[in-house]
Protein backbone atom coordinates (compact mmCIF):
# COMPACT_ATOMS: atom_id res chain seq x y z
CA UNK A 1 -27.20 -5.24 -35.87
CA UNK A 2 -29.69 -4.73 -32.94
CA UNK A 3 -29.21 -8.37 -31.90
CA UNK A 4 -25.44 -8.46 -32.22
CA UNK A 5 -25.56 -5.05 -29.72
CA UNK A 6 -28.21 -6.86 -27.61
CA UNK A 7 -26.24 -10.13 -27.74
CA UNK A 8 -22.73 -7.61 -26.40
CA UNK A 9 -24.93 -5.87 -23.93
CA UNK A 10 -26.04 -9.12 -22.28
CA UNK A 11 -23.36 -11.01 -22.24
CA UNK A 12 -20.86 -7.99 -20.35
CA UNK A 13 -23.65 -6.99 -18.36
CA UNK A 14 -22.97 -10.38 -16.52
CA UNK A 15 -19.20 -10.16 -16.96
CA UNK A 16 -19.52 -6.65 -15.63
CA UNK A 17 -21.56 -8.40 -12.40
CA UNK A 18 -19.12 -11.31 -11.97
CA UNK A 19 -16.05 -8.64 -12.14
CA UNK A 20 -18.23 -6.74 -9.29
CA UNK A 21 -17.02 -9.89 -6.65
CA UNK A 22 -13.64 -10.85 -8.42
CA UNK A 23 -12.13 -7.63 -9.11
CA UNK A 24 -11.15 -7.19 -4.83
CA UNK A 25 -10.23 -10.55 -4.54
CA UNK A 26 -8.62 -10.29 -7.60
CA UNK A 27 -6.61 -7.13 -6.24
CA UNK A 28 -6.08 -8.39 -2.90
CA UNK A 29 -4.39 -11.27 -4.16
CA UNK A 30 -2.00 -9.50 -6.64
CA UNK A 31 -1.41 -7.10 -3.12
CA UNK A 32 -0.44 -10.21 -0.98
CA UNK A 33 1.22 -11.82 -4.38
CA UNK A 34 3.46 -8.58 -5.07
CA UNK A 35 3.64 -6.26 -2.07
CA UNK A 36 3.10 -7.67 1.25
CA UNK A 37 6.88 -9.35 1.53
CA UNK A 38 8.00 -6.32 0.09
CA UNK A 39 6.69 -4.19 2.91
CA UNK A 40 7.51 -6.55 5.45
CA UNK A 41 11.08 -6.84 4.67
CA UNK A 42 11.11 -3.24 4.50
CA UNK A 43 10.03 -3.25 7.87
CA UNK A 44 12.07 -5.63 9.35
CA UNK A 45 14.76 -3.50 8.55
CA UNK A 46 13.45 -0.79 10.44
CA UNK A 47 13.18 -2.39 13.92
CA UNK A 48 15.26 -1.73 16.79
CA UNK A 49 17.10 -5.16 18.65
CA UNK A 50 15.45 -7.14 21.00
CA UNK A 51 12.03 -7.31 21.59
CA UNK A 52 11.35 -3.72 22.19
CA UNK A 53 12.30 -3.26 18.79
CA UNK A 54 8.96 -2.26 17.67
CA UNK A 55 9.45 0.91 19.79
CA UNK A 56 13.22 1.63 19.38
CA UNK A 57 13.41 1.83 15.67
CA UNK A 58 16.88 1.17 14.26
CA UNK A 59 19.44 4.03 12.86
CA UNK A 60 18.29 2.73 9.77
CA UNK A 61 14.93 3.02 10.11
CA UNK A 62 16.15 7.02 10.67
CA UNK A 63 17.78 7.18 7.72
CA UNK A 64 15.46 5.48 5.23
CA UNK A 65 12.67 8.07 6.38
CA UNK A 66 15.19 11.02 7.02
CA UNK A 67 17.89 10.97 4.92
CA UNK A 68 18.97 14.59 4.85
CA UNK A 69 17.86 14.86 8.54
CA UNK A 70 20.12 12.09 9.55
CA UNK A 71 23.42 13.44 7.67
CA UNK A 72 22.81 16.21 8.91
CA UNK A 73 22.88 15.01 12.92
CA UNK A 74 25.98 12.72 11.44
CA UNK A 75 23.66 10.00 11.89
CA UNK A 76 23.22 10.66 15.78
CA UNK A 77 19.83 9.71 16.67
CA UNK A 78 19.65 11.13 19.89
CA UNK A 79 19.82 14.66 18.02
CA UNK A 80 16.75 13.96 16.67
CA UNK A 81 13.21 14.75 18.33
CA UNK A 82 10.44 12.71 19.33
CA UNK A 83 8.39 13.93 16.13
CA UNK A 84 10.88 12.06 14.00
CA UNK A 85 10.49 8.96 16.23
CA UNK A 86 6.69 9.06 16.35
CA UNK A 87 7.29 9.38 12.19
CA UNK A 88 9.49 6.27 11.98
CA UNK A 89 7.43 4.18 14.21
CA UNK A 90 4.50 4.79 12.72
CA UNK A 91 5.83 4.37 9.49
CA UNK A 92 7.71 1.07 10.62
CA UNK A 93 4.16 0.03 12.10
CA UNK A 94 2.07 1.09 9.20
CA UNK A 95 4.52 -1.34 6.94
CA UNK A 96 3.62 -4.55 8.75
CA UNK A 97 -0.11 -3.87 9.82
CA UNK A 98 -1.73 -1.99 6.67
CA UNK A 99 -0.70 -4.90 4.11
CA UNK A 100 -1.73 -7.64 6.83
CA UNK A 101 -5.31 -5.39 6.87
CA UNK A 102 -5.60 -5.61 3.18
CA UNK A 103 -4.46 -9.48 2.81
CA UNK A 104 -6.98 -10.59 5.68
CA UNK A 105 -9.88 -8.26 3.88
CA UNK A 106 -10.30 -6.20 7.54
CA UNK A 107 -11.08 -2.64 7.67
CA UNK A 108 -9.56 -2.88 3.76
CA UNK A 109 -10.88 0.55 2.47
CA UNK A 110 -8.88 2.24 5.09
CA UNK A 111 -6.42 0.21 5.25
CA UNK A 112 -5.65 0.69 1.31
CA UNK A 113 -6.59 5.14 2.03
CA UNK A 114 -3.16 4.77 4.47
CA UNK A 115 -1.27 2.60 2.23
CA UNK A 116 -1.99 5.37 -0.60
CA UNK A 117 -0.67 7.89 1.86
CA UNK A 118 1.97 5.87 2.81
CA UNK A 119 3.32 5.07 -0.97
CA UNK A 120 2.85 9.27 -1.54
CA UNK A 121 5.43 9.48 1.47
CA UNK A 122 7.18 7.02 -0.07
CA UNK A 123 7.60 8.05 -3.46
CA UNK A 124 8.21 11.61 -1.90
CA UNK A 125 11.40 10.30 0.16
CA UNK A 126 12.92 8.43 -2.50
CA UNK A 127 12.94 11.51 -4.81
CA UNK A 128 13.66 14.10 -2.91
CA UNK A 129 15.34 12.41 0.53
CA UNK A 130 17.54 9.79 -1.23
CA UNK A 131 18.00 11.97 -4.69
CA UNK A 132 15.90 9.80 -7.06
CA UNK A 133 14.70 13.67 -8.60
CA UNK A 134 18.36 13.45 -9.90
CA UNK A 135 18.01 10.53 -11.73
CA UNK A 136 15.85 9.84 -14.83
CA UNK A 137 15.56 6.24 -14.54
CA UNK A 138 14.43 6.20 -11.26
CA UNK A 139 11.49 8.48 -11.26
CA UNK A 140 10.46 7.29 -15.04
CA UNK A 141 8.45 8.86 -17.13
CA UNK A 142 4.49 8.18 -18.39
CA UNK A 143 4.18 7.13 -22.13
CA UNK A 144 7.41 6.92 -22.77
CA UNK A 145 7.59 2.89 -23.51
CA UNK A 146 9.68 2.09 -21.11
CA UNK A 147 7.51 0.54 -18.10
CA UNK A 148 9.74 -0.51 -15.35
CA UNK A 149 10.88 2.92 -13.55
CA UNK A 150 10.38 2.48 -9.72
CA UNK A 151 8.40 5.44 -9.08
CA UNK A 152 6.02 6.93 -11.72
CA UNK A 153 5.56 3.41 -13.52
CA UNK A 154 5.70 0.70 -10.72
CA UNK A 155 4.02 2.74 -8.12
CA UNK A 156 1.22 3.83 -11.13
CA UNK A 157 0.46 0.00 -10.61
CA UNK A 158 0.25 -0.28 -6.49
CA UNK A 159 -1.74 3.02 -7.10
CA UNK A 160 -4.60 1.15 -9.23
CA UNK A 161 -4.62 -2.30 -7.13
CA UNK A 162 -5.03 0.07 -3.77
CA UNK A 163 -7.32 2.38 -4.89
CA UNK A 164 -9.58 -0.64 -6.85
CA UNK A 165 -10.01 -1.51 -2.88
CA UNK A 166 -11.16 1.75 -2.14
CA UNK A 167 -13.60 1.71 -4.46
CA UNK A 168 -14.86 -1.96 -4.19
CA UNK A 169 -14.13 -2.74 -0.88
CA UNK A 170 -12.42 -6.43 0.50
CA UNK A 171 -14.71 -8.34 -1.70
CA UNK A 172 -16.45 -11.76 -1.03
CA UNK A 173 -13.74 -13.63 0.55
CA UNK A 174 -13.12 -11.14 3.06
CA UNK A 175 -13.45 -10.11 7.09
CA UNK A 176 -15.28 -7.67 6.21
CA UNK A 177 -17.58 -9.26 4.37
CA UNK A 178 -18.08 -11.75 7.56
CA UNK A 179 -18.58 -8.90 9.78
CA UNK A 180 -21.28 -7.13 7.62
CA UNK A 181 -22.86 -9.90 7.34
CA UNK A 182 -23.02 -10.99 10.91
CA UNK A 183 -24.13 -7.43 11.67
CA UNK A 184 -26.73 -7.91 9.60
CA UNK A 185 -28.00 -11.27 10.55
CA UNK A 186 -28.07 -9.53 14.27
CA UNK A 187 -29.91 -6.73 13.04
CA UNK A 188 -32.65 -9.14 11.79
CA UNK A 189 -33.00 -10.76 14.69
């Protein structure tokens, strides 16, 4: 029995150490696989005409990130303040340079910290902004064998992909990984 435990041990200890490298690229991959068009079409619809678009969202953009906000201003963005447009930019910004961060393996542990914060938001607008609180099948529920509700079940999944790159970093194939280790071979010299 010792051997068959010793033989388990061994053999997962280097599983375990080839997981170490794989899991990030692993997760990066499933990001750019899954989510990245997803958040980029998202933000595309956000931006404004023309090339100043990037910094004159579109009424959209407004009422995506503030529903009740918007109906309530009968969808008059000029009745808004520059805190909401400081909100939607960023947000509209955050959409198309946080998954491009986590694809390319740069600055990936923060990049995948604000993508957390921004699927929170996220999840946060569509149930109580758009009304998904109101509707069963959109927020989901845990355990209840039924795994394809947008919010608790879906998200559950970006959850453990972005916070896997918290934990692990970019992984081998990475920016990051080419910066550290030209930092280090300068160091050494």
């Amino acid at each position: 029995m010792n051997t068959l435990i010793s033989l388990h041990n061994r053999l997962f200890a280097q599983i375990e150490h080839l997981g170490d490298g794989l899991l990030p690229l692993l997760s990066r991959f499933v990001f750019a696989a899954t989510l990245l068009t997803y958040f980029w079409a998202s933000g595309m619809t956000k931006l404004g005409d023309g090339l100043l678009g990037i910094f004159q969202p579109s009424t959209g953009a407004y009422a995506q990130i503030f529903p009740k906000q918007m109906e309530a201003v009968v969808y008059d963005v000029s009745q808004l303040s520059i805190f909401h447009w400081l909100v939607v930019v960023a947000g509209t910004w955050a959409e198309f340079i946080l998954p491009l961060l986590i694809v390319v393996g740069l600055f990936t542990r923060l990049a995948a910290l604000g993508m957390i914060g921004f699927v929170v938001v996220q999840s946060l607008t569509d149930l109580y902004g758009h009304g998904g609180i109101e509707h069963a099948e959109t927020l989901g529920a845990w355990f209840d064998r039924i795994p394809d509700a947008p919010i608790l079940d879906q998200r559950a999944f970006w959850m453990l992909v972005l916070v896997t790159l918290v934990i692990k970093g970019a992984g081998a194939l990475s920016l990051d990984r080419l910066l550290s280790a030209r930092r280090t071979d300068t160091a050494l010299a």
